[in-house]
Protein backbone atom coordinates (compact mmCIF):
# COMPACT_ATOMS: atom_id res chain seq x y z
CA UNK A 1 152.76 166.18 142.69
CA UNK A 2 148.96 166.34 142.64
CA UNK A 3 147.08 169.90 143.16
CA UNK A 4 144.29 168.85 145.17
CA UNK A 5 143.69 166.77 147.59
CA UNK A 6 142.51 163.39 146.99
CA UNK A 7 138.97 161.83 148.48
CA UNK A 8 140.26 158.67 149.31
CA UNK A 9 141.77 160.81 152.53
CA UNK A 10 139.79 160.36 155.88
CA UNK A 11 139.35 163.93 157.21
CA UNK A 12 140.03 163.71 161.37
CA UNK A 13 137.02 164.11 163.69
CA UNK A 14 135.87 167.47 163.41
CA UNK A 15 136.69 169.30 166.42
CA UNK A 16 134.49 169.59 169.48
CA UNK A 17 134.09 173.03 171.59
CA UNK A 18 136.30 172.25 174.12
CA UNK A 19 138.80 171.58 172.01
CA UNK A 20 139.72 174.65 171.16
CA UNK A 21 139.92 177.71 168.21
CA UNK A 22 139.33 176.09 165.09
CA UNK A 23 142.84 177.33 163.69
CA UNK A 24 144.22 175.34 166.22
CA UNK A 25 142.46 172.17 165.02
CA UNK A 26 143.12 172.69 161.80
CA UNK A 27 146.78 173.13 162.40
CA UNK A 28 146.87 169.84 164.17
CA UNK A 29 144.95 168.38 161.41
CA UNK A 30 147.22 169.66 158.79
CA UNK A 31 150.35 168.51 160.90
CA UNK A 32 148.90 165.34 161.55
CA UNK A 33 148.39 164.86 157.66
CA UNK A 34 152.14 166.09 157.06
CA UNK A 35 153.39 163.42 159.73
CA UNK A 36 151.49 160.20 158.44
CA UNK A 37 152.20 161.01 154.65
CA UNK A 38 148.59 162.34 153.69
CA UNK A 39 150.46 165.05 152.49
CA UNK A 40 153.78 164.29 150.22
CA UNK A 41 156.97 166.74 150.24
CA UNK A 42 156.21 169.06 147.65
CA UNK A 43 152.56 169.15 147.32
CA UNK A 44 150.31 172.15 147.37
CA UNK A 45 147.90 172.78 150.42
CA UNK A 46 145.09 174.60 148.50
CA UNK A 47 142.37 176.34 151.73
CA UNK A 48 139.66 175.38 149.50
CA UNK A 49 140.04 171.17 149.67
CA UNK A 50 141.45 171.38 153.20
CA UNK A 51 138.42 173.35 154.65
CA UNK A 52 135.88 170.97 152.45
CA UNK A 53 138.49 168.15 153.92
CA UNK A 54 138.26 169.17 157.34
CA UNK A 55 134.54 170.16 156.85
CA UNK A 56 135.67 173.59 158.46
CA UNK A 57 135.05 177.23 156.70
CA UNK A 58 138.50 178.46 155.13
CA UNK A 59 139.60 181.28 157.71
CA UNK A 60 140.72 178.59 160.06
CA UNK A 61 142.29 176.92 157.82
CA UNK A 62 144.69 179.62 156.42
CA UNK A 63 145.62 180.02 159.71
CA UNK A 64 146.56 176.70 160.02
CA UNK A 65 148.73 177.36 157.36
CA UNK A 66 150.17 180.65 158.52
CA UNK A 67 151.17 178.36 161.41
CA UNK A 68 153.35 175.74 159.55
CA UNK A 69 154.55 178.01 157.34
CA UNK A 70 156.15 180.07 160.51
CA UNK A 71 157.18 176.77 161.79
CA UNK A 72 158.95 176.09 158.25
CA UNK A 73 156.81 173.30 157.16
């Protein structure tokens, strides 16, 4: 399984105000990716690529991943 993630991947529209937190975008994001195969079974969701992916800093992000990790993803 790859490390990183790839560039080839389009990063989803970064989020707007009233969208909500940013954790909560990047959890969507990051389940969105999980859903349509961006990310295989297996692979490793480094903070670092996600948060350049998502053009988001990497607080947010590990939150997103607190998230699916509580959900069991």
């Amino acid at each position: 399984m790859p490390s990183t993630i790839r560039t080839k991947r389009q990063a989803p529209a970064r989020a707007k105000a009233a969208a909500g937190p940013r954790g909560d975008f990047a959890y969507a994001a990051m389940l969105r990716g999980i859903a349509d195969g961006t990310f295989k079974p297996g692979e490793r969701m480094r903070d670092v690529a996600i948060s350049k992916w998502l053009g988001i800093s990497r607080k947010p992000v590990r939150e997103g991943l607190r998230r699916l990790e509580a959900d069991g993803l």
